[in-house]
Protein backbone atom coordinates (compact mmCIF):
# COMPACT_ATOMS: atom_id res chain seq x y z
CA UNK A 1 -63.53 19.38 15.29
CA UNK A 2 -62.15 21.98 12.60
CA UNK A 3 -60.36 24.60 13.39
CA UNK A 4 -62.64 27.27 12.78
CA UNK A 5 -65.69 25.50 15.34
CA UNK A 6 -62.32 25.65 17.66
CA UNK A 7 -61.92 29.30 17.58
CA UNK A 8 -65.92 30.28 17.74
CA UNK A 9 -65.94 28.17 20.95
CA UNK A 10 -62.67 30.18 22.55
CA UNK A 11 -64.44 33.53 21.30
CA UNK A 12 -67.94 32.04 23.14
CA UNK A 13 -66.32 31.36 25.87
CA UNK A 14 -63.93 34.48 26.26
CA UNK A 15 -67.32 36.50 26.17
CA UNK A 16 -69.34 34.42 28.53
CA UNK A 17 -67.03 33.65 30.77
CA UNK A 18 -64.89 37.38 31.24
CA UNK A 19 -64.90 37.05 35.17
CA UNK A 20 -63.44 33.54 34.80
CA UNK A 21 -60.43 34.94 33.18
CA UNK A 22 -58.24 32.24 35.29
CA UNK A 23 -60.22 29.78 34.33
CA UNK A 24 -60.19 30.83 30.25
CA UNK A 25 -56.45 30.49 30.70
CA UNK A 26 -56.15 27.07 31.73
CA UNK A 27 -58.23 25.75 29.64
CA UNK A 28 -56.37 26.89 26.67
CA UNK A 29 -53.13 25.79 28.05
CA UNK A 30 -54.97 22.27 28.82
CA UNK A 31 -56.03 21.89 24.78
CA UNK A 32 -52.98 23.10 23.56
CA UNK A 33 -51.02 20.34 25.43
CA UNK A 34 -53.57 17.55 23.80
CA UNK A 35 -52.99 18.76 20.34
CA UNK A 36 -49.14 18.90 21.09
CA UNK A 37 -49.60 15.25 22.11
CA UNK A 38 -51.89 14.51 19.23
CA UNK A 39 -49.44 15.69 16.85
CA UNK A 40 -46.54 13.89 18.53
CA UNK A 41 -48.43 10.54 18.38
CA UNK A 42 -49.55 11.37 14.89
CA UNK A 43 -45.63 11.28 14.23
CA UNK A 44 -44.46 8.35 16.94
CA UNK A 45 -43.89 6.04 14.38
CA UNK A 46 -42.22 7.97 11.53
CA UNK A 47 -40.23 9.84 14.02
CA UNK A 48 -39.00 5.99 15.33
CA UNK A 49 -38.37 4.99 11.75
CA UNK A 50 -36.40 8.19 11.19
CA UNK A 51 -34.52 6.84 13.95
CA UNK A 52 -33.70 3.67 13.06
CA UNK A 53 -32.79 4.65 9.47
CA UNK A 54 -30.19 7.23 10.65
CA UNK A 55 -28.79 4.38 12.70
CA UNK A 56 -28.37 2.26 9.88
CA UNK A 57 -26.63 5.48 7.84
CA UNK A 58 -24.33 5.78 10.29
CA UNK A 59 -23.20 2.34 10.71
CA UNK A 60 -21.91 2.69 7.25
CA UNK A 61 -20.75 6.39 8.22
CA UNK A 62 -18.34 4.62 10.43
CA UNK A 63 -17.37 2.25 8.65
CA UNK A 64 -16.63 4.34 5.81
CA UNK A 65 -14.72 6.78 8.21
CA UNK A 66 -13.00 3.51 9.98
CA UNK A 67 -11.30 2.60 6.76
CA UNK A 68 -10.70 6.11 5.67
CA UNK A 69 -8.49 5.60 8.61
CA UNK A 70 -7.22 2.52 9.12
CA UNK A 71 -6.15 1.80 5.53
CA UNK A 72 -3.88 5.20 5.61
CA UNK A 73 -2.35 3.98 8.70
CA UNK A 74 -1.80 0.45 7.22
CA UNK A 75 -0.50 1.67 4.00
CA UNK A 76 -2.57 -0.13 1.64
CA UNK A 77 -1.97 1.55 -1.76
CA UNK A 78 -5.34 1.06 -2.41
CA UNK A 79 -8.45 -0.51 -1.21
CA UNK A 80 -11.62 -0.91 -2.52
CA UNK A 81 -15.24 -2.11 -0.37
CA UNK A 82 -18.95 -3.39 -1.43
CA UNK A 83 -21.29 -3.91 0.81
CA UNK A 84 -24.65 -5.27 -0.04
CA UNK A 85 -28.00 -6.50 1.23
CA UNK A 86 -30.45 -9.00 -1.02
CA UNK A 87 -31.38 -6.34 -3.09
CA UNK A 88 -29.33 -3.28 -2.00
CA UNK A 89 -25.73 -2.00 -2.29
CA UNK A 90 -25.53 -0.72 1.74
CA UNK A 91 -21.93 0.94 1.08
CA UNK A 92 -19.61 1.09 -2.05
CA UNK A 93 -16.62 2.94 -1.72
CA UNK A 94 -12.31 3.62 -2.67
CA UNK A 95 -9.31 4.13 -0.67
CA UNK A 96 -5.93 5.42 -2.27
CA UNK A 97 -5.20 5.41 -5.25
CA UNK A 98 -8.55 3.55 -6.36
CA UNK A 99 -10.45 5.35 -8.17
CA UNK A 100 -13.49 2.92 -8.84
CA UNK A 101 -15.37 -0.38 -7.26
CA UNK A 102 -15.46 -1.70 -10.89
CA UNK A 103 -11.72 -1.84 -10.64
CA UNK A 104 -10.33 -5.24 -10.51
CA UNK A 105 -8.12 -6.69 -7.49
CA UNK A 106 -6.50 -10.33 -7.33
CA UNK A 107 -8.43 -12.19 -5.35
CA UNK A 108 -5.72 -14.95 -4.28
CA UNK A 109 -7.68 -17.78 -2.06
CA UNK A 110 -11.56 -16.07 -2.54
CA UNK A 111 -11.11 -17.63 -5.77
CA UNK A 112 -11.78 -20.84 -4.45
CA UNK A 113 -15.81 -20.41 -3.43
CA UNK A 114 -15.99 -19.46 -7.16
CA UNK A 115 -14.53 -23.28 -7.71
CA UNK A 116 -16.49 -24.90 -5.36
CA UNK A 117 -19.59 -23.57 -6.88
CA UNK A 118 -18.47 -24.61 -10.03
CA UNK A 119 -18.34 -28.36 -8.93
CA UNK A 120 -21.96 -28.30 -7.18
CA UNK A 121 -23.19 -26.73 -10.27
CA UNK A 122 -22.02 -29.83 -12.29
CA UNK A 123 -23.38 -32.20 -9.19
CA UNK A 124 -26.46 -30.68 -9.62
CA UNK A 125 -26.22 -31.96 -13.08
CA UNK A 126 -25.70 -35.62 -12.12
CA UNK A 127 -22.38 -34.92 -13.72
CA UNK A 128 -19.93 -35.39 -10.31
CA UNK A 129 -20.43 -37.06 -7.41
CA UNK A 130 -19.25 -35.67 -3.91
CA UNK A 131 -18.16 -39.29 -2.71
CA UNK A 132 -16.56 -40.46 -5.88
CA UNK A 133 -12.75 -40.83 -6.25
CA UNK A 134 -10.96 -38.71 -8.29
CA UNK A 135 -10.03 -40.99 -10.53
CA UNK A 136 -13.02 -41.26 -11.88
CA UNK A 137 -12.99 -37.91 -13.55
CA UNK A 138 -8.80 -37.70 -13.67
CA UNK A 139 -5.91 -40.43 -14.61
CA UNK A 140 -6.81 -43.79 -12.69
CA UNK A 141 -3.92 -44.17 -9.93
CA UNK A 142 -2.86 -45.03 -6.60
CA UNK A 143 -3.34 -41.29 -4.71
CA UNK A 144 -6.22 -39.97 -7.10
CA UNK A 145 -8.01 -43.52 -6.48
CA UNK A 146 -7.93 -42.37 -2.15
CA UNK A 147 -9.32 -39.19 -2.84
CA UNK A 148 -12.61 -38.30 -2.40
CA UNK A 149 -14.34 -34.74 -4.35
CA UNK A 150 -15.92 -33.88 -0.93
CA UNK A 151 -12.36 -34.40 0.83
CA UNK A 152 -10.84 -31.90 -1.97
CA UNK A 153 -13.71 -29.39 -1.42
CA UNK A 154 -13.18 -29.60 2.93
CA UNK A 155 -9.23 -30.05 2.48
CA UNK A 156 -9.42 -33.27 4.41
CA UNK A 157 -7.41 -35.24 1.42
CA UNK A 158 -4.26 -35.47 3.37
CA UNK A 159 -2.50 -33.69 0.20
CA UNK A 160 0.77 -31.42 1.46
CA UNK A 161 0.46 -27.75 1.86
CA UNK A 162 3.17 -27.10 -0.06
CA UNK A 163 2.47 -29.71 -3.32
CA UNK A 164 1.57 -28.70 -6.38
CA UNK A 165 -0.55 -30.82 -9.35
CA UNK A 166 3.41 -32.93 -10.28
CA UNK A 167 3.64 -34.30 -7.06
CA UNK A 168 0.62 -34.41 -5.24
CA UNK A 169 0.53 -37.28 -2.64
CA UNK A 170 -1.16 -37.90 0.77
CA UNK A 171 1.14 -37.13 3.30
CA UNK A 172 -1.31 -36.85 6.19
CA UNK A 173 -4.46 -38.47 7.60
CA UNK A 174 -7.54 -38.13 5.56
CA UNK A 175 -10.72 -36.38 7.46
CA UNK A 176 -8.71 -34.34 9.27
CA UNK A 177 -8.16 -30.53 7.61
CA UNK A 178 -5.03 -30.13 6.35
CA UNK A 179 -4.97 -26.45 4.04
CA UNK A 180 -3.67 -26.90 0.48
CA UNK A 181 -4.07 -25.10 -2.54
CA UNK A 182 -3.66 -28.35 -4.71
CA UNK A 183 -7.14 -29.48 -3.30
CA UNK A 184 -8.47 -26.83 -5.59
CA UNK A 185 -6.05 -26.88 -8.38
CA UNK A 186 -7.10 -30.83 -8.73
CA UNK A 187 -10.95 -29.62 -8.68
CA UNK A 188 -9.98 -27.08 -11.58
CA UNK A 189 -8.84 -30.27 -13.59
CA UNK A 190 -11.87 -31.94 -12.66
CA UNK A 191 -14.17 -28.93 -13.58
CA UNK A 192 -12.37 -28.81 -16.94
CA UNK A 193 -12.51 -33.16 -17.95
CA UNK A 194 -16.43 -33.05 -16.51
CA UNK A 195 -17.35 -30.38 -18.84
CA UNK A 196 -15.39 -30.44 -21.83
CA UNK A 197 -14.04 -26.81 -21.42
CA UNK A 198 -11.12 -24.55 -19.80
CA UNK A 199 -11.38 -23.87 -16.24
CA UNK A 200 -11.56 -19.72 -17.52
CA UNK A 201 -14.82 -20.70 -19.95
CA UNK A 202 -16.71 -22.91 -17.38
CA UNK A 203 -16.35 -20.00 -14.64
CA UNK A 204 -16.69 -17.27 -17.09
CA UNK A 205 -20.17 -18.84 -19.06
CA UNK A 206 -21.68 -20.18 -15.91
CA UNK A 207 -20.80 -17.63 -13.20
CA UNK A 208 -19.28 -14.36 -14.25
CA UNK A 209 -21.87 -13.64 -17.33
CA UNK A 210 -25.55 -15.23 -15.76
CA UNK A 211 -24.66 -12.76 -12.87
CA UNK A 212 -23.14 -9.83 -14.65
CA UNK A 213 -20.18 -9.70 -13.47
CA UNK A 214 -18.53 -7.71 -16.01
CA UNK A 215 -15.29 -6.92 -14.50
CA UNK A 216 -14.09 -10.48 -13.23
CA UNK A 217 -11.48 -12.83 -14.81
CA UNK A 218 -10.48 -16.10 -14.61
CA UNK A 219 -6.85 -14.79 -16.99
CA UNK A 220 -4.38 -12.56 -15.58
CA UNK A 221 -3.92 -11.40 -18.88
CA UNK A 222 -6.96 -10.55 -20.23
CA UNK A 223 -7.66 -8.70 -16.32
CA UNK A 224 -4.57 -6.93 -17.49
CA UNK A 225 -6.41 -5.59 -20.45
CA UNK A 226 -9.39 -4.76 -18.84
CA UNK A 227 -7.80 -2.38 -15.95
CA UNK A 228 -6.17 -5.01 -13.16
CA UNK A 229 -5.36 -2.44 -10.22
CA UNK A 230 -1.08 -2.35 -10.00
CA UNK A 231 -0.06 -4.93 -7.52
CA UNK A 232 2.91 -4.33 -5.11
CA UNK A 233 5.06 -6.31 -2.66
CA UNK A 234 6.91 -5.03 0.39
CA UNK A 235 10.38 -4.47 0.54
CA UNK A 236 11.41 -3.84 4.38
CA UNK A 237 8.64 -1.31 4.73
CA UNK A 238 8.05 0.30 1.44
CA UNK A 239 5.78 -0.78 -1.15
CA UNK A 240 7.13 -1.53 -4.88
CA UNK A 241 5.03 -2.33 -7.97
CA UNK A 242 5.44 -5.68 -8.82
CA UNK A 243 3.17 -7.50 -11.72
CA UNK A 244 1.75 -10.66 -10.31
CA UNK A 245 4.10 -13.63 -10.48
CA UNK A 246 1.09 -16.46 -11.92
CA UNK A 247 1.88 -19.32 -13.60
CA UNK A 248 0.41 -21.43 -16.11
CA UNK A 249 2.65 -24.38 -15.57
CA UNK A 250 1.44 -27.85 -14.10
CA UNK A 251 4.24 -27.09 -11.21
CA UNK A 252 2.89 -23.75 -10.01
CA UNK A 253 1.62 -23.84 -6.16
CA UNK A 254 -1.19 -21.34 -7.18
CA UNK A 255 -3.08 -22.02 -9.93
CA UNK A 256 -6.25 -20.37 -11.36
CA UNK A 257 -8.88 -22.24 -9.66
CA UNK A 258 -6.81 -22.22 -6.20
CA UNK A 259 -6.53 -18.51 -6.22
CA UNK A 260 -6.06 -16.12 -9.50
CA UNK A 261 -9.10 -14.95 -10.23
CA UNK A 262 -9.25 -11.87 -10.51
CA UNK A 263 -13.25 -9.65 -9.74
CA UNK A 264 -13.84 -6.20 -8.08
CA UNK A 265 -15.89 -5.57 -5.39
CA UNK A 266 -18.78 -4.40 -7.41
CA UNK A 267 -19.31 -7.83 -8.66
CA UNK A 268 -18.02 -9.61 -5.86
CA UNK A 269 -21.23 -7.95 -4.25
CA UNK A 270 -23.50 -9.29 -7.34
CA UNK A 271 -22.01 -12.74 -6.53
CA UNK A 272 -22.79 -12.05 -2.83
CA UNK A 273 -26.50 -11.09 -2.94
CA UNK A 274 -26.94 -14.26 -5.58
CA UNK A 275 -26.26 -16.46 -1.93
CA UNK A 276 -28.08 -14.19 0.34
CA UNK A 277 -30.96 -14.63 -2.48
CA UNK A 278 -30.51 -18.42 -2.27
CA UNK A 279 -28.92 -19.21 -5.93
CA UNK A 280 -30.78 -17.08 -8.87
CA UNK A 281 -30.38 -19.73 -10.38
CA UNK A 282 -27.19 -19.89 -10.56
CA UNK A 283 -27.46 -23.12 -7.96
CA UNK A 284 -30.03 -24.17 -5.60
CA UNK A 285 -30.20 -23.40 -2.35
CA UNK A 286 -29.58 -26.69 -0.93
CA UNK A 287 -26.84 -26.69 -2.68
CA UNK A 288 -25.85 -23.47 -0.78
CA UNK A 289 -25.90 -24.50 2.15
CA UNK A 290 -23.75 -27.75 2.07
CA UNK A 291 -21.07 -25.54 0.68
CA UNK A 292 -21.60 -23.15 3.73
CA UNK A 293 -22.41 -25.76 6.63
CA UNK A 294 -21.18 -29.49 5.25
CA UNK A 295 -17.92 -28.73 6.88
CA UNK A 296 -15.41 -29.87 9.25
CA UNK A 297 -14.34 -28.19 12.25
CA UNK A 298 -11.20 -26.90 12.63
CA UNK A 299 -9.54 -25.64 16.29
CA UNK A 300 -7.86 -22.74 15.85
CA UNK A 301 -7.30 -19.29 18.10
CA UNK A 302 -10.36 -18.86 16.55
CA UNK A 303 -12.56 -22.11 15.43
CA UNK A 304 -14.17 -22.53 12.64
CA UNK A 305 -15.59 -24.82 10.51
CA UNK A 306 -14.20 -25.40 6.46
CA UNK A 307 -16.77 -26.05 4.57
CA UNK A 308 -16.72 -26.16 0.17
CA UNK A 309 -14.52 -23.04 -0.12
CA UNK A 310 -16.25 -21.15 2.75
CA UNK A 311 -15.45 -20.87 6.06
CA UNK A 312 -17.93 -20.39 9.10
CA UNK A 313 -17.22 -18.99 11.87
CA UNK A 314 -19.28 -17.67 15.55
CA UNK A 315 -16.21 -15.99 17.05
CA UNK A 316 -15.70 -13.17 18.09
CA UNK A 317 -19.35 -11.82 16.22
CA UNK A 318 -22.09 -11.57 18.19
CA UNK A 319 -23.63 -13.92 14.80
CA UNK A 320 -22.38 -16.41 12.81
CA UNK A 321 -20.51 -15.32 10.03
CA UNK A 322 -19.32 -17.04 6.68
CA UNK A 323 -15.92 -15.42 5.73
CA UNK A 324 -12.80 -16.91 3.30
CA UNK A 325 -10.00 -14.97 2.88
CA UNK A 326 -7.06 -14.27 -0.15
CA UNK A 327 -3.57 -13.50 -0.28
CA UNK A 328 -1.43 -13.52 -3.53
CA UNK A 329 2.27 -12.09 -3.62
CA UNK A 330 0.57 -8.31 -4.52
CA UNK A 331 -2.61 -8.36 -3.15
CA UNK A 332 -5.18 -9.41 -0.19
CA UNK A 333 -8.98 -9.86 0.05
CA UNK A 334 -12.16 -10.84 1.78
CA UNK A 335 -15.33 -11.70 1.87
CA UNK A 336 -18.16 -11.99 4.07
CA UNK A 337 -22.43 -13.49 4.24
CA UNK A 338 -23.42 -12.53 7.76
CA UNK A 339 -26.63 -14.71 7.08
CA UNK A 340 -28.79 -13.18 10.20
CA UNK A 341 -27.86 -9.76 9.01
CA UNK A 342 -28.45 -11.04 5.40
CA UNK A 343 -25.70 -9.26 4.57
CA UNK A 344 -22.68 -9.64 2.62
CA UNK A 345 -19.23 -7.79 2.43
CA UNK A 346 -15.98 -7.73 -0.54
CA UNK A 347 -13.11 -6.46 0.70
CA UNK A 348 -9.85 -5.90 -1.45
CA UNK A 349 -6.35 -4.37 -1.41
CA UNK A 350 -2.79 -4.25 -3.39
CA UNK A 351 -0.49 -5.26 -1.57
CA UNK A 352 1.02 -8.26 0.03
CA UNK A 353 2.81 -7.13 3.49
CA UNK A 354 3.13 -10.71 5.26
CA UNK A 355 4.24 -9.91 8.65
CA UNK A 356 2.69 -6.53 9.57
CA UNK A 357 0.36 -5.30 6.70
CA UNK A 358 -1.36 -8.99 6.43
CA UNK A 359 -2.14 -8.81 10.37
CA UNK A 360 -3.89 -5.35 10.42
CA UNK A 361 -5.54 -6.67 7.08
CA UNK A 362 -7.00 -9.43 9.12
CA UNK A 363 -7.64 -6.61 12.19
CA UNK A 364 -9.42 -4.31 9.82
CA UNK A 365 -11.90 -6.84 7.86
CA UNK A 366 -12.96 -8.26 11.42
CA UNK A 367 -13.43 -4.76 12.17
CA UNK A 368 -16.13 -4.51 9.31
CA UNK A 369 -18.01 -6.98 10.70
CA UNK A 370 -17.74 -6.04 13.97
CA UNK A 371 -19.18 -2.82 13.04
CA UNK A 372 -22.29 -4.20 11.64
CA UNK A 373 -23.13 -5.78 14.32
CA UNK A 374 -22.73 -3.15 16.83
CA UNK A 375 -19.25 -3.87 18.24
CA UNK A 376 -16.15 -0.88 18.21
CA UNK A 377 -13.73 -2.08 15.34
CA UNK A 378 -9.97 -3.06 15.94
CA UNK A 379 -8.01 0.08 15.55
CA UNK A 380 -4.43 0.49 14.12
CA UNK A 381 -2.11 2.53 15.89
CA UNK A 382 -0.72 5.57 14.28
CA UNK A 383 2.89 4.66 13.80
CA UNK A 384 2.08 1.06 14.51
CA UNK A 385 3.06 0.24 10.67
CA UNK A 386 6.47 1.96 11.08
CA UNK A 387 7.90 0.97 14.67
CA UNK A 388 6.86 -2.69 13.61
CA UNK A 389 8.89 -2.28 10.11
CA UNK A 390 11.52 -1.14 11.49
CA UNK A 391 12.16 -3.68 14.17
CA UNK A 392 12.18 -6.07 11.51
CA UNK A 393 14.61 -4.11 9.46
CA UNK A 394 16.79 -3.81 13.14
CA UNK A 395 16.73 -7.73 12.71
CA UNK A 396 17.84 -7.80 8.81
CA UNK A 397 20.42 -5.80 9.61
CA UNK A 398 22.25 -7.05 12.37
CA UNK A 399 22.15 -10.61 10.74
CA UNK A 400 23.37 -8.58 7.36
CA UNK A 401 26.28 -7.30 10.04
CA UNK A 402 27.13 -10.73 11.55
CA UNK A 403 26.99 -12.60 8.14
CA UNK A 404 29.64 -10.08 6.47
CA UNK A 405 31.92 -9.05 9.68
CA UNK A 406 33.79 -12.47 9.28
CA UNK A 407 35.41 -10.99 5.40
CA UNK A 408 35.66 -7.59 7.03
CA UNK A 409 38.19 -9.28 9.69
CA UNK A 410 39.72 -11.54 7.19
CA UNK A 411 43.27 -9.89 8.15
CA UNK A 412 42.88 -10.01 11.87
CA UNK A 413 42.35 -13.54 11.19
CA UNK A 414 45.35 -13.84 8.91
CA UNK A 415 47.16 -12.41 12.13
CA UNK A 416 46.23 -15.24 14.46
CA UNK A 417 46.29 -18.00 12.39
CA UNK A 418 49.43 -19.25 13.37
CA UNK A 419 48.33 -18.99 17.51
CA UNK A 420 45.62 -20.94 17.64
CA UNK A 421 44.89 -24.64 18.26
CA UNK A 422 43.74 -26.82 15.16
CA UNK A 423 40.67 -28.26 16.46
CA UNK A 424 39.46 -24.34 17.78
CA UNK A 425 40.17 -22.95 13.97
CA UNK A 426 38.29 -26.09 12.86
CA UNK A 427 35.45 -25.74 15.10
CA UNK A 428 34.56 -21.87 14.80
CA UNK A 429 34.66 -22.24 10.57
CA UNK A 430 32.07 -25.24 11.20
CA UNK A 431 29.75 -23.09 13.43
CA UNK A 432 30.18 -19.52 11.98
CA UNK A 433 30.78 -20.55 7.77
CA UNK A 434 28.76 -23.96 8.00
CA UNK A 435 25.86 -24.47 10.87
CA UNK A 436 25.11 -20.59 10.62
CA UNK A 437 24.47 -20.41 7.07
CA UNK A 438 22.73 -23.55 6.84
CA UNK A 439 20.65 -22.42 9.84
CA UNK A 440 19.24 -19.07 8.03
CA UNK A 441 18.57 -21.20 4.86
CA UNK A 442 16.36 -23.99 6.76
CA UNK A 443 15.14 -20.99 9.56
CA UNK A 444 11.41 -20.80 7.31
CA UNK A 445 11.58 -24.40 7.22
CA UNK A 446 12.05 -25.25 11.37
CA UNK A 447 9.83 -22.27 12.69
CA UNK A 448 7.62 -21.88 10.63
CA UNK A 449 6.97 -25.03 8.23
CA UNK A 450 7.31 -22.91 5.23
CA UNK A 451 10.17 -23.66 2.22
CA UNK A 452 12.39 -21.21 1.09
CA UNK A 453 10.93 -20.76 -2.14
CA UNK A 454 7.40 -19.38 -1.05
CA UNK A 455 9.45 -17.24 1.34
CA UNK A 456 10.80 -15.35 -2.18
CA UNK A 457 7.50 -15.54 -3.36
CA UNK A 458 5.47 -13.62 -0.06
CA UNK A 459 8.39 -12.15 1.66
CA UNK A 460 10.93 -10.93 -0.93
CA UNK A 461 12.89 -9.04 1.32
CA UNK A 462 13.46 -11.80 4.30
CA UNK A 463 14.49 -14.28 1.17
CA UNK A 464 16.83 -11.61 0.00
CA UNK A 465 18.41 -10.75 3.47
CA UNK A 466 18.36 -14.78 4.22
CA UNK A 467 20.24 -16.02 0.98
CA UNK A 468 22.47 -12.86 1.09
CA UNK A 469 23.53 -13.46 4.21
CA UNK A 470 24.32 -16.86 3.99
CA UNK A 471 26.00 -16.47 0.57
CA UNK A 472 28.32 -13.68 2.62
CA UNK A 473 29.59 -16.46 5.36
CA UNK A 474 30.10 -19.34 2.69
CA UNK A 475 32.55 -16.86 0.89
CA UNK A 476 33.68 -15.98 4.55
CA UNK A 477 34.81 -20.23 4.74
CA UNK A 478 36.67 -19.91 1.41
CA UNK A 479 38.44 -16.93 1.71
CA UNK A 480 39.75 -17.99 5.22
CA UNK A 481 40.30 -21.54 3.82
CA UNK A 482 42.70 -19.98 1.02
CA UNK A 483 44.71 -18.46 3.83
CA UNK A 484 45.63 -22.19 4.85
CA UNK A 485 47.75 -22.69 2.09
């Protein structure tokens, strides 16, 4: 009915009907409500996908105001964040003193899915095979001749944690996952002998360029030249610019393929959406998913399974989620594939804090995830960063005060030298100038399986406070010694 047959028939019936003015009334009121409810159907459905789109805005709303947040309170210098879909880029944004997502950030341990999928390209080529030895591709011996490419890949070699490619041997039992970065160094030699060209050209032809990844490096230097975001460590609290400390030398514990490549998160999310698209042919997708789900479980606080540079996880999401994650001595990162989402996130920042900044790293990337699923995020207290520094700094400094009290009070002890008994003389300069010294030197070692020298690397100011310290009571022995003559 058109509008104007609608108004002849309210005229008709306003004039035949005058006595039934009650009547006339209702009526109207009755048609107006079905063309209000006409209308509102008409719009049910855009209205609902109104709806839903706003919800999907604001997940990335809060997630954008989350890290606003969370990454002032955590003191991250700066931070940078892609998010993508298959075909989308859901949320790109800086923190700090970033000023772009095409800025490059060290990507420390993320390097090695970029490794993995290096070695099932060339499998996909016939030219490795997951079950061979490794010396088959690398010098024929004893320990490369018990190692399998797939054990490498899953870190089930048995090589040490702490071994780099000079003296690599197994040390523990083989199928069960033992983390080590020389699993990946060794499959950066491997990539290098299969194809007849440096680790940085195989990556760079086969990855970076087919998926346009214009700002990613497989050099420090030449990331250098091309904008590499200033790095910084932690010095009891306060963050200092520090260049990265990579090496090129066979004896480095970090080497390219295990963890120095360098991408930002612009083109981490191009490498991203090429899985979530199921290879671009880049690699097939059955190729995909052994690196995602050929793994081997690993109990943890929170299990997960390792698979070929990928780690999957179903706690504490409401999904699964694939996630690896990066440290270097001046920066951190993560990534994400939430594959029921079909979603994947890059995550960097530039700085290395081990003890505090390194847990709310950890708090705030879960967050992320959380978010997109619907869950509240993991939120950082406001002076959380600087009560926890300085209790740590509380503990530097009274082992800085016990360590140099002993040359303060060399006179008192001049004084009582001649009093005591031999044997109590003898035993306090064991325990206070021997045992206690040697017991801050080995303290990484016994509590937490860690040598001193990756302590200087990740925790500059504990290895400075440690060696000090102990330096301070072996000169404490000598100059009380010299007071025996």
């Amino acid at each position: 009915m058109s509008y104007f047959r609608f108004c002849g028939y309210i005229r008709y019936y306003n004039m035949s009907q005058h006595k039934n003015s009650k009547n006339f009334y209702i009526a109207i009121a009755l048609i107006f409500c079905l063309i209000i409810v006409g209308i509102l159907a008409g719009m049910g459905s855009s209205t609902l996908s109104a709806y839903a789109e706003s919800e999907t805005v604001d997940v990335y709303e809060k997630i954008d105001d989350y890290l606003t947040d969370a990454t002032k309170k955590a003191h991250f210098p700066s931070a940078s964040i892609t998010i993508v879909s298959k075909d989308n880029i859901l949320l790109s944004k800086t923190y700090g003193d970033c000023i772009s997502t095409d800025t490059p950030f060290l990507l420390g341990s993320v390097s090695k899915s970029f490794t993995a999928l290096c070695i099932m390209q060339l499998v996909e080529q016939g030219k490795i095979n997951l079950d061979s030895t490794l010396s088959e591709y690398l010098t024929e011996n004893d320990v490369n001749k018990s190692i399998s490419i797939r054990q490498l890949l899953t870190h089930t070699s048995g090589l040490g944690e702490h071994q780099n490619l000079t003296n690599y041997k197994v040390v523990g039992k083989q199928g069960i996952h033992l983390y080590a970065n020389v699993n990946y160094s060794l499959l950066g030699r491997v990539i290098e002998a299969v194809s007849g060209k440096s680790y940085e050209e195989y990556v760079t032809e086969n990855v970076f360029e087919p998926l346009n990844m214009t700002n990613s490096f497989a050099s420090v230097e030449t990331a250098k030249e091309n904008g590499l975001i200033q790095g910084y460590e932690n010095w009891f609290g306060i963050n200092t610019a520090t260049d990265p400390k990579f090496s090129n030398s066979e004896n480095a514990w970090i080497t390219t393929a295990a963890g120095y490549l360098s991408s930002s998160t612009t083109d981490i999310g191009k490498y991203l959406q090429m899985y979530l698209n199921g290879g671009n042919n880049i690699i097939s997708a059955a190729s995909i998913d052994k690196m995602f789900y050929d793994g081997v479980s690993v109990e943890a606080s929170i299990p997960y399974k390792y698979g070929m540079g990928w780690t999957l996880t179903n706690e504490p999401l409401k999904q699964p989620a694939l996630r690896h994650s990066g440290l270097v001595e001046t920066g951190m990162s993560v990534v994400y594939i939430l594959p029921e989402c079909e979603i994947g996130v890059a995550f960097t920042v530039n700085t290395n804090d081990y003890f505090i900044g390194k847990d709310m790293m950890d708090r705030i990337d879960w967050s992320i995830a959380l978010m997109l699923m619907g869950d509240e995020p993991n939120q950082i207290g406001g002076n959380e960063y600087v009560i926890k520094h300085l209790l740590y700094d509380l503990v530097y400094f009274a082992v800085c005060i016990i360590s140099i009290m002993p040359l303060c009070l060399v006179a008192v002890y001049k004084k009582r030298l001649s009093k005591g008994k031999l044997w109590v003389k003898i035993a306090t300069l064991s325990l206070l100038h021997i045992l206690l010294p040697l017991f801050l030197l080995l303290f990484p070692l016994i509590f937490f399986a860690t040598p001193l020298w990756v302590v200087r690397a990740f925790v500059p100011d504990m290895f400075t406070v440690i060696v000090v310290s102990a330096t301070l009571l072996f000169v404490g022995a000598i100059a009380k010694a010299s007071l025996e003559h």
